[in-house]
PDB file of N, CA and C in Angstrom:
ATOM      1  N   UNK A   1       4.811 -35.041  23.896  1.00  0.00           N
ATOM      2  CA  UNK A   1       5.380 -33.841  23.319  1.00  0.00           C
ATOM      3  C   UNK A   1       4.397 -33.315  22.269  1.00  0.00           C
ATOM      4  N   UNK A   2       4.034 -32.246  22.303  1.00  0.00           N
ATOM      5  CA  UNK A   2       3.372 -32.007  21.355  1.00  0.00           C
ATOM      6  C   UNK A   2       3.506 -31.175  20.466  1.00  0.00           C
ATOM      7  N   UNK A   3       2.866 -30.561  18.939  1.00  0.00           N
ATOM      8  CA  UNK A   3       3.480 -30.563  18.019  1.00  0.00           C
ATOM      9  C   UNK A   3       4.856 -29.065  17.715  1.00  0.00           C
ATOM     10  N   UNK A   4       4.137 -28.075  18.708  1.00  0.00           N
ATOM     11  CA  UNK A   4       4.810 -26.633  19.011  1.00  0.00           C
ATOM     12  C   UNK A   4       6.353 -27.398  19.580  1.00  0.00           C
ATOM     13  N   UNK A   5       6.349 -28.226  20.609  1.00  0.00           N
ATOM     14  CA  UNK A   5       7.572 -28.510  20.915  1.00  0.00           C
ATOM     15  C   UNK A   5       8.435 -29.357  20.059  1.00  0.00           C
ATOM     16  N   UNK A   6       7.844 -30.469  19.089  1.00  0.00           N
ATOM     17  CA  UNK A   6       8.354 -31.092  18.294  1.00  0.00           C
ATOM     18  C   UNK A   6       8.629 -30.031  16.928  1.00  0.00           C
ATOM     19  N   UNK A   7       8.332 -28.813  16.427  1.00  0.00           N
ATOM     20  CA  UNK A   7       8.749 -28.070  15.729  1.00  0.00           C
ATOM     21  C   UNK A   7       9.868 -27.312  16.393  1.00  0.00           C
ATOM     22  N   UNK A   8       9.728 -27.108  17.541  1.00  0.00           N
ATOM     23  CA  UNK A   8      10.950 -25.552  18.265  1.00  0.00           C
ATOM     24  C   UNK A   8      12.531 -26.971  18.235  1.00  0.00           C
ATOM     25  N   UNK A   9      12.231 -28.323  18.582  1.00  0.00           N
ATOM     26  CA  UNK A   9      13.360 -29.023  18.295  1.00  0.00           C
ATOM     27  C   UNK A   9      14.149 -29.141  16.891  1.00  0.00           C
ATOM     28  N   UNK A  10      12.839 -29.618  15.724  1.00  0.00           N
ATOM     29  CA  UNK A  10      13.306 -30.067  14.642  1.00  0.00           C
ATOM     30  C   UNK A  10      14.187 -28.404  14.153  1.00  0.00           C
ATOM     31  N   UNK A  11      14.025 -27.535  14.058  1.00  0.00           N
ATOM     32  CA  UNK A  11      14.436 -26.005  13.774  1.00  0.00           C
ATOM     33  C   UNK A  11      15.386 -25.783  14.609  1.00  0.00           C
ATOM     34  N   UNK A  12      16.020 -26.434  15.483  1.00  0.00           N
ATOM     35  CA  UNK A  12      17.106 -26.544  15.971  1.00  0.00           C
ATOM     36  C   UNK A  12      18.219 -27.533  15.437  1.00  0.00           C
ATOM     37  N   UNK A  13      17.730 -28.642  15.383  1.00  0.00           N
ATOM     38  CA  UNK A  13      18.303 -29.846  14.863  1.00  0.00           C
ATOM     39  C   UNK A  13      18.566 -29.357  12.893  1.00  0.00           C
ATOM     40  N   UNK A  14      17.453 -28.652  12.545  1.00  0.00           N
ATOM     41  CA  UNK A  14      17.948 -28.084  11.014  1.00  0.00           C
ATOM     42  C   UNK A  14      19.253 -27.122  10.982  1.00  0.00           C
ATOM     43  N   UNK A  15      19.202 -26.221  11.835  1.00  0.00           N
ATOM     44  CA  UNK A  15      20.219 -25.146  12.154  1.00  0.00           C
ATOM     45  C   UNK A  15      21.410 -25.710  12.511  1.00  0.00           C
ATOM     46  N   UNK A  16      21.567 -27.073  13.414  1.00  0.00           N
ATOM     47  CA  UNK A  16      22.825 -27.076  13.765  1.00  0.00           C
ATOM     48  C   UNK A  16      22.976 -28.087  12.440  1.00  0.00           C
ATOM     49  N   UNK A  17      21.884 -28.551  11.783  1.00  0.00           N
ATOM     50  CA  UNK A  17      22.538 -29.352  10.633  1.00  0.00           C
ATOM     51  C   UNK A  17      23.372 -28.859   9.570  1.00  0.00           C
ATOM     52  N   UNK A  18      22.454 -27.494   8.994  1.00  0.00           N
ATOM     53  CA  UNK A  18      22.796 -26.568   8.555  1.00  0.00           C
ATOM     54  C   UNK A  18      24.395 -26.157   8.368  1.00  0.00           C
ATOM     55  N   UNK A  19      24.034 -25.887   9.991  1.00  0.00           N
ATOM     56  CA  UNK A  19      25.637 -24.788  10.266  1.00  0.00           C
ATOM     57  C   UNK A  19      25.465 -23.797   9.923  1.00  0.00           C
ATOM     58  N   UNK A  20      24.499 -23.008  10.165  1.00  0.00           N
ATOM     59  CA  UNK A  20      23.868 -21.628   9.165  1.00  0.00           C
ATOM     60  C   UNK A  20      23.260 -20.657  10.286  1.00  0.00           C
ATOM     61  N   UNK A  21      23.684 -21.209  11.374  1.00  0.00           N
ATOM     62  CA  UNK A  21      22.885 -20.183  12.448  1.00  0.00           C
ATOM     63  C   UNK A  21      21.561 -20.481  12.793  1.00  0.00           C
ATOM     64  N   UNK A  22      20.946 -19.565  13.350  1.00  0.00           N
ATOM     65  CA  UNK A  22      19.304 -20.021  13.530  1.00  0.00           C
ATOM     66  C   UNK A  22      18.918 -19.741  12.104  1.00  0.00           C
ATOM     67  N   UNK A  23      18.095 -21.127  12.244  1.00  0.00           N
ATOM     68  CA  UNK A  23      16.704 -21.292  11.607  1.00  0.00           C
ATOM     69  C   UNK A  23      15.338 -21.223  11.555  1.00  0.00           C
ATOM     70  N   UNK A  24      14.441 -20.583  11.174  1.00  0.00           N
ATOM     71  CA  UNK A  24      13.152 -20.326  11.444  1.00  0.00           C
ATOM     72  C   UNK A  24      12.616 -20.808  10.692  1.00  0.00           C
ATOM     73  N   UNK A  25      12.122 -22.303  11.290  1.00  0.00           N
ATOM     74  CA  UNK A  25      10.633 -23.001  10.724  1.00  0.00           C
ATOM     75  C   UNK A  25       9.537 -22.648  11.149  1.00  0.00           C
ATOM     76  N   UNK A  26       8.838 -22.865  10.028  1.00  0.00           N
ATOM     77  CA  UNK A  26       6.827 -22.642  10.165  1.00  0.00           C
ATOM     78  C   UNK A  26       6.603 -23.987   9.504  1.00  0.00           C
ATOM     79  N   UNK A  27       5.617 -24.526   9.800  1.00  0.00           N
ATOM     80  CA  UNK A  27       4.671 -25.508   9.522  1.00  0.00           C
ATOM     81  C   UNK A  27       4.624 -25.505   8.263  1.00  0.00           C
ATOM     82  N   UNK A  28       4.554 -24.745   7.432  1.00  0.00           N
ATOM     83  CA  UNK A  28       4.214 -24.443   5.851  1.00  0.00           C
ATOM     84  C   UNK A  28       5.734 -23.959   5.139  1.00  0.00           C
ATOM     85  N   UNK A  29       6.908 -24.377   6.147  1.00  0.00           N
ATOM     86  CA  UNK A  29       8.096 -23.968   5.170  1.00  0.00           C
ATOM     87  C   UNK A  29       8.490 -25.129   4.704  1.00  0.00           C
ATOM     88  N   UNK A  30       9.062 -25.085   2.998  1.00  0.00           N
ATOM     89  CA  UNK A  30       9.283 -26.531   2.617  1.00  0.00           C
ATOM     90  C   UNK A  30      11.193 -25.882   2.128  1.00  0.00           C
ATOM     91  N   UNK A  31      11.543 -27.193   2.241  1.00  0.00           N
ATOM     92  CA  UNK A  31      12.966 -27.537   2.480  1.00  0.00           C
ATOM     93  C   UNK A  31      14.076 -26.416   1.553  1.00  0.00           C
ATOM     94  N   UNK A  32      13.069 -26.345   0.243  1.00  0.00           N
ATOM     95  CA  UNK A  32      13.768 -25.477  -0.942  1.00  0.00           C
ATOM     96  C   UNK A  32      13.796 -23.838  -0.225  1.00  0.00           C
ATOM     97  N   UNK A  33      13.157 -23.811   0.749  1.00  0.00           N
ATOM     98  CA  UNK A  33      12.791 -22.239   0.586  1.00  0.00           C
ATOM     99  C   UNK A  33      14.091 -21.781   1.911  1.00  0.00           C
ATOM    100  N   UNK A  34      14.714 -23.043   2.589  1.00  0.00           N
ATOM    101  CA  UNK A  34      15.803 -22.703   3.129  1.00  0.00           C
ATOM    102  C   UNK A  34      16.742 -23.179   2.915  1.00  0.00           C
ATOM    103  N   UNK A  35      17.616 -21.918   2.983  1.00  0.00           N
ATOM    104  CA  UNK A  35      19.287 -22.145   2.471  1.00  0.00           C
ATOM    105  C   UNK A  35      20.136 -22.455   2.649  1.00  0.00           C
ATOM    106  N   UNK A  36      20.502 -23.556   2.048  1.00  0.00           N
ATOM    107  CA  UNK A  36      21.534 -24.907   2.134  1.00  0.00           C
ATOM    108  C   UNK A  36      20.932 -26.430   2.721  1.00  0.00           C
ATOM    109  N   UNK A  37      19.525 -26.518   2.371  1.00  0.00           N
ATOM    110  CA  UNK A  37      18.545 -27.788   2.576  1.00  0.00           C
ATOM    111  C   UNK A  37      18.877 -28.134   1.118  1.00  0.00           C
ATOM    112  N   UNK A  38      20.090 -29.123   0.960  1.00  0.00           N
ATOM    113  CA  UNK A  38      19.523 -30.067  -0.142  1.00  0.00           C
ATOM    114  C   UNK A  38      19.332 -31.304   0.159  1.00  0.00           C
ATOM    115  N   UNK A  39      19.665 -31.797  -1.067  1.00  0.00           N
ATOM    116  CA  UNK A  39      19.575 -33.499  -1.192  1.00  0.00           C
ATOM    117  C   UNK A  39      20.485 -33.920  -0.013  1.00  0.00           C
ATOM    118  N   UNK A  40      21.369 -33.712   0.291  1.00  0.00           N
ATOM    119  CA  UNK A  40      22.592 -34.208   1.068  1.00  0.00           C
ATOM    120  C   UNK A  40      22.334 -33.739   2.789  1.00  0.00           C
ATOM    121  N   UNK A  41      22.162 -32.321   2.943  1.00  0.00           N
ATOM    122  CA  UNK A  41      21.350 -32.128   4.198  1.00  0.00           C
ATOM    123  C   UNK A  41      20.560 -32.346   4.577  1.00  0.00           C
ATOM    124  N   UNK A  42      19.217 -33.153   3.682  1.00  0.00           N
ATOM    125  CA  UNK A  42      18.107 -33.605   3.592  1.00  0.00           C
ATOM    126  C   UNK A  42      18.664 -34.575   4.659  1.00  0.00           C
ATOM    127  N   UNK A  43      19.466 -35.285   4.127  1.00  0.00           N
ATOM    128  CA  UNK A  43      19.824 -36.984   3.943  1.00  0.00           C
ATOM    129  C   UNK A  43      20.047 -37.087   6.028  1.00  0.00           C
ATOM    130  N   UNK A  44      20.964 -35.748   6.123  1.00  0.00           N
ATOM    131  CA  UNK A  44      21.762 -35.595   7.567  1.00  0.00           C
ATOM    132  C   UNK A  44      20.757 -35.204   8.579  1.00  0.00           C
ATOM    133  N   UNK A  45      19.386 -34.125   8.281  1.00  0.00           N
ATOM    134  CA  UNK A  45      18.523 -33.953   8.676  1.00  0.00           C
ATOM    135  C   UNK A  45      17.942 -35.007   9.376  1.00  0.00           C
ATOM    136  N   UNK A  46      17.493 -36.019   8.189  1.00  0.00           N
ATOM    137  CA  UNK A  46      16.493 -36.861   8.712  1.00  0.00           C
ATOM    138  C   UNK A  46      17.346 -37.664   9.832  1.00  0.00           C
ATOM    139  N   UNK A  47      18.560 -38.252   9.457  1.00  0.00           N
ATOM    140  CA  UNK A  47      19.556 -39.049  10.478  1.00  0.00           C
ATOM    141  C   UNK A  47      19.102 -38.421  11.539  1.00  0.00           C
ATOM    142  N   UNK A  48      19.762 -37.359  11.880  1.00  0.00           N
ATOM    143  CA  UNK A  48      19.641 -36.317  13.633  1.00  0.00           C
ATOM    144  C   UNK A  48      18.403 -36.556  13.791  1.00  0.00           C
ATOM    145  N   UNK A  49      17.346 -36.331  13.260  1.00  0.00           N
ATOM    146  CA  UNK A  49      15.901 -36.376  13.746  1.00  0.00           C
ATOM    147  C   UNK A  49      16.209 -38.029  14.112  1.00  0.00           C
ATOM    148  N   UNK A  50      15.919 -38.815  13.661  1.00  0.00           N
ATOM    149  CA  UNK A  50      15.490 -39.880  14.371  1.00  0.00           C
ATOM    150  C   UNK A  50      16.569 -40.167  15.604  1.00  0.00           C
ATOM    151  N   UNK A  51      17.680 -39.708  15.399  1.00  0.00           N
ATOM    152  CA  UNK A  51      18.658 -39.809  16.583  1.00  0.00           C
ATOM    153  C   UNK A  51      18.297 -39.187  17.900  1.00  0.00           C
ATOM    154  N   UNK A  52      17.822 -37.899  17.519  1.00  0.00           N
ATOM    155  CA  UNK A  52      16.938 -36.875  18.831  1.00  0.00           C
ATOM    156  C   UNK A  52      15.978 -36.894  19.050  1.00  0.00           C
ATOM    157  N   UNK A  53      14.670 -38.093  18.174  1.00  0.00           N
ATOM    158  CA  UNK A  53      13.427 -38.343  18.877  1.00  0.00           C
ATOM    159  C   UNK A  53      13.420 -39.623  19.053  1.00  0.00           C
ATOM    160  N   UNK A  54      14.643 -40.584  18.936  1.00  0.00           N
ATOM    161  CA  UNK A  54      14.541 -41.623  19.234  1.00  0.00           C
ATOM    162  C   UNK A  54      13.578 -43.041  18.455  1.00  0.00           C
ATOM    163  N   UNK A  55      13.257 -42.790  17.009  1.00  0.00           N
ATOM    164  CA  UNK A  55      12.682 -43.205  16.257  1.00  0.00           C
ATOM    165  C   UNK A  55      13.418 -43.403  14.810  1.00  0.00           C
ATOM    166  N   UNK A  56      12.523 -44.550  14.508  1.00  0.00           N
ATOM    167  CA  UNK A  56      12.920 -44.668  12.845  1.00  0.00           C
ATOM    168  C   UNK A  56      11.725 -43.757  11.899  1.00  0.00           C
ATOM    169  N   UNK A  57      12.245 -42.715  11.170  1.00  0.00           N
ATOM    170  CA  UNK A  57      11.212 -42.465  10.123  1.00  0.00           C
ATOM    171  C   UNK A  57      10.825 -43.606   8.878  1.00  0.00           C
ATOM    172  N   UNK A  58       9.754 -43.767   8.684  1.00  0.00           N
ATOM    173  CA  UNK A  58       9.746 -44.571   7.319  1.00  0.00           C
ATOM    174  C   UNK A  58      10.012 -43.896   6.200  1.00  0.00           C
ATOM    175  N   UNK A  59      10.852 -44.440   5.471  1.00  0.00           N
ATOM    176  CA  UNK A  59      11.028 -44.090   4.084  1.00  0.00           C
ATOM    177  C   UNK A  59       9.773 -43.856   2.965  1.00  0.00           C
ATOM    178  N   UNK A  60       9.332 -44.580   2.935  1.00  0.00           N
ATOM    179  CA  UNK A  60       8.211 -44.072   2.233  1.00  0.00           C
ATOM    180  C   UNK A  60       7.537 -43.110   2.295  1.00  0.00           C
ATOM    181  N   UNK A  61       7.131 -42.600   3.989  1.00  0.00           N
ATOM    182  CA  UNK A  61       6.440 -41.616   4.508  1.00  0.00           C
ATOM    183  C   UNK A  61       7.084 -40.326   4.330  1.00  0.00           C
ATOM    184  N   UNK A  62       8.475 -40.437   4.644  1.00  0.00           N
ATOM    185  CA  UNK A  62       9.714 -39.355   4.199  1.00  0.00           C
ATOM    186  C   UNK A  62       9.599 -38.744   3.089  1.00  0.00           C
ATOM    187  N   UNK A  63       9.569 -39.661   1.996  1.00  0.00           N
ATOM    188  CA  UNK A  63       9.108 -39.336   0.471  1.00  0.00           C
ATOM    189  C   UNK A  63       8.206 -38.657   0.256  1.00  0.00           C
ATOM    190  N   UNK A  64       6.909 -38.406   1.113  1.00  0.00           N
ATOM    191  CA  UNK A  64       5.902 -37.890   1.005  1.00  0.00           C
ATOM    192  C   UNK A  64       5.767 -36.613   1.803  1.00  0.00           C
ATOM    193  N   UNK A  65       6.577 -36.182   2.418  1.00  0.00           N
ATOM    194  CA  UNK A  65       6.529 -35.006   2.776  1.00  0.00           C
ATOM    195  C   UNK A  65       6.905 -33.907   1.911  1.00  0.00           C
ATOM    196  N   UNK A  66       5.511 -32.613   2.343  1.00  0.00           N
ATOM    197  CA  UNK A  66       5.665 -31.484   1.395  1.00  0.00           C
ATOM    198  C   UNK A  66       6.486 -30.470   2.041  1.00  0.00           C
ATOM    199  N   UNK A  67       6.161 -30.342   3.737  1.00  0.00           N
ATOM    200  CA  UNK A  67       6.987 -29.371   4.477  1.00  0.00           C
ATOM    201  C   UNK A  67       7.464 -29.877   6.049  1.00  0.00           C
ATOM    202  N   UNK A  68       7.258 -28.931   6.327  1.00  0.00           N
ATOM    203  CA  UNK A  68       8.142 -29.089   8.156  1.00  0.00           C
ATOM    204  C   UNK A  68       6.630 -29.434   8.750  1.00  0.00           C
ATOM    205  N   UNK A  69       5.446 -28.808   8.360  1.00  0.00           N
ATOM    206  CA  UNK A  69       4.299 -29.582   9.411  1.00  0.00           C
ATOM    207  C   UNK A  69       3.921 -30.787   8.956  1.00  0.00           C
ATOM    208  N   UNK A  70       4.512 -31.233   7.807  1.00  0.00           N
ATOM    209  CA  UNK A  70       3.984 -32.833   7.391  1.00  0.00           C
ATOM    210  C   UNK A  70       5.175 -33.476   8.438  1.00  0.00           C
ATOM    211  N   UNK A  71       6.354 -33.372   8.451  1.00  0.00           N
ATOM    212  CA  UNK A  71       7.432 -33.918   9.619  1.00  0.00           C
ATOM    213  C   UNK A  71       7.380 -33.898  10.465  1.00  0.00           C
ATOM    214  N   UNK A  72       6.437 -32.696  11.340  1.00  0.00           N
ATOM    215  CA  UNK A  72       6.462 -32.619  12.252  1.00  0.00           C
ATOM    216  C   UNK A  72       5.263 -33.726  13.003  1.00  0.00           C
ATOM    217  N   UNK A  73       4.435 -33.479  11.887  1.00  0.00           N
ATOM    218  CA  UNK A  73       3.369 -34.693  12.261  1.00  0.00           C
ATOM    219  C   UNK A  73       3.572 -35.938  11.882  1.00  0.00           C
ATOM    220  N   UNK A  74       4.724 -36.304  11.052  1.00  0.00           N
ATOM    221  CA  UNK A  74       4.781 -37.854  11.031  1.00  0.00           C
ATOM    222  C   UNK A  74       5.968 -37.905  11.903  1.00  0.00           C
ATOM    223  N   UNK A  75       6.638 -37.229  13.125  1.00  0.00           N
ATOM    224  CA  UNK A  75       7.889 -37.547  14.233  1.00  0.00           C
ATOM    225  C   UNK A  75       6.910 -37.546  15.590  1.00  0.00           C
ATOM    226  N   UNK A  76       5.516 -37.035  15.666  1.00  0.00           N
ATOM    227  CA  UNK A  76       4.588 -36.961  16.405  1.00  0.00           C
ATOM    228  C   UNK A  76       3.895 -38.077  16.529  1.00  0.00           C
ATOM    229  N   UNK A  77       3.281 -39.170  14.822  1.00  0.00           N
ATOM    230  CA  UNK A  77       3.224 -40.087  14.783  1.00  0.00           C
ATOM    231  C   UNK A  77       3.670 -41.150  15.023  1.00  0.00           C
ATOM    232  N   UNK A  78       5.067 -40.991  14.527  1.00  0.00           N
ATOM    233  CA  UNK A  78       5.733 -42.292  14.968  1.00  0.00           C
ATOM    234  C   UNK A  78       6.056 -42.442  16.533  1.00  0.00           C
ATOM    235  N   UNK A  79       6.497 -41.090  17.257  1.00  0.00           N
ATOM    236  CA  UNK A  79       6.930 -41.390  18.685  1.00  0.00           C
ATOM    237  C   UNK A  79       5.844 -41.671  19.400  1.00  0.00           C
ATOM    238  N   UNK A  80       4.236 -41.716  18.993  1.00  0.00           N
ATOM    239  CA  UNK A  80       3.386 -41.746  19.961  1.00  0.00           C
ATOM    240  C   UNK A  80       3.108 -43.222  19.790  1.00  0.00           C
ATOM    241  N   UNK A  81       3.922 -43.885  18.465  1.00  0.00           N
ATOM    242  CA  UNK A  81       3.275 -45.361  18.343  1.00  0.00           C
ATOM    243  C   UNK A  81       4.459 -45.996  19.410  1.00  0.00           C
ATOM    244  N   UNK A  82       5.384 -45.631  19.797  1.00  0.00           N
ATOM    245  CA  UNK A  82       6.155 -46.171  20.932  1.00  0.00           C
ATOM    246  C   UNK A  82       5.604 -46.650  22.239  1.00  0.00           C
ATOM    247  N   UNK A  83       4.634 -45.613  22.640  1.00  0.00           N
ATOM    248  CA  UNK A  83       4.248 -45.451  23.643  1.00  0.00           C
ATOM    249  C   UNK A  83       3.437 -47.127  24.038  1.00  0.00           C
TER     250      UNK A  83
END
């Protein structure tokens, strides 16, 4: 999967987290700049993601994300270490 398709998912998976309708991620959007991403949707976010790519995110690595293309490249990372 590569990273265009692992973004058009996660922006789905934000939206229905949301409950806010569509969502439009870019690579360079960070969590504050959309509305109703907090601490708590953060929390539900990350759950669904690893539920719909079938992976554990690391916590640490989680911590270190600035936006949606740092996630998108560490859900790219981790699912390719499956392989």
């Amino acid at each position: 999967m590569n990273s265009d398709e692992i973004l058009a998912r996660v922006s789905a998976i934000v939206s229905d987290a949301l409950q806010s309708g569509p969502v439009v991620l870019t690579r360079d959007t960070k969590a504050m700049q959309v509305r109703g991403w907090d601490s708590l949707s953060h929390t539900i976010i990350l759950i669904a993601l690893e539920d719909a790519f079938a992976c554990t995110l690391p916590v640490d690595r989680t911590l270190a994300l600035k936006n949606v293309g740092d996630l998108v490249d560490l859900i790219a990372d981790v699912t390719s270490q499956r392989r």
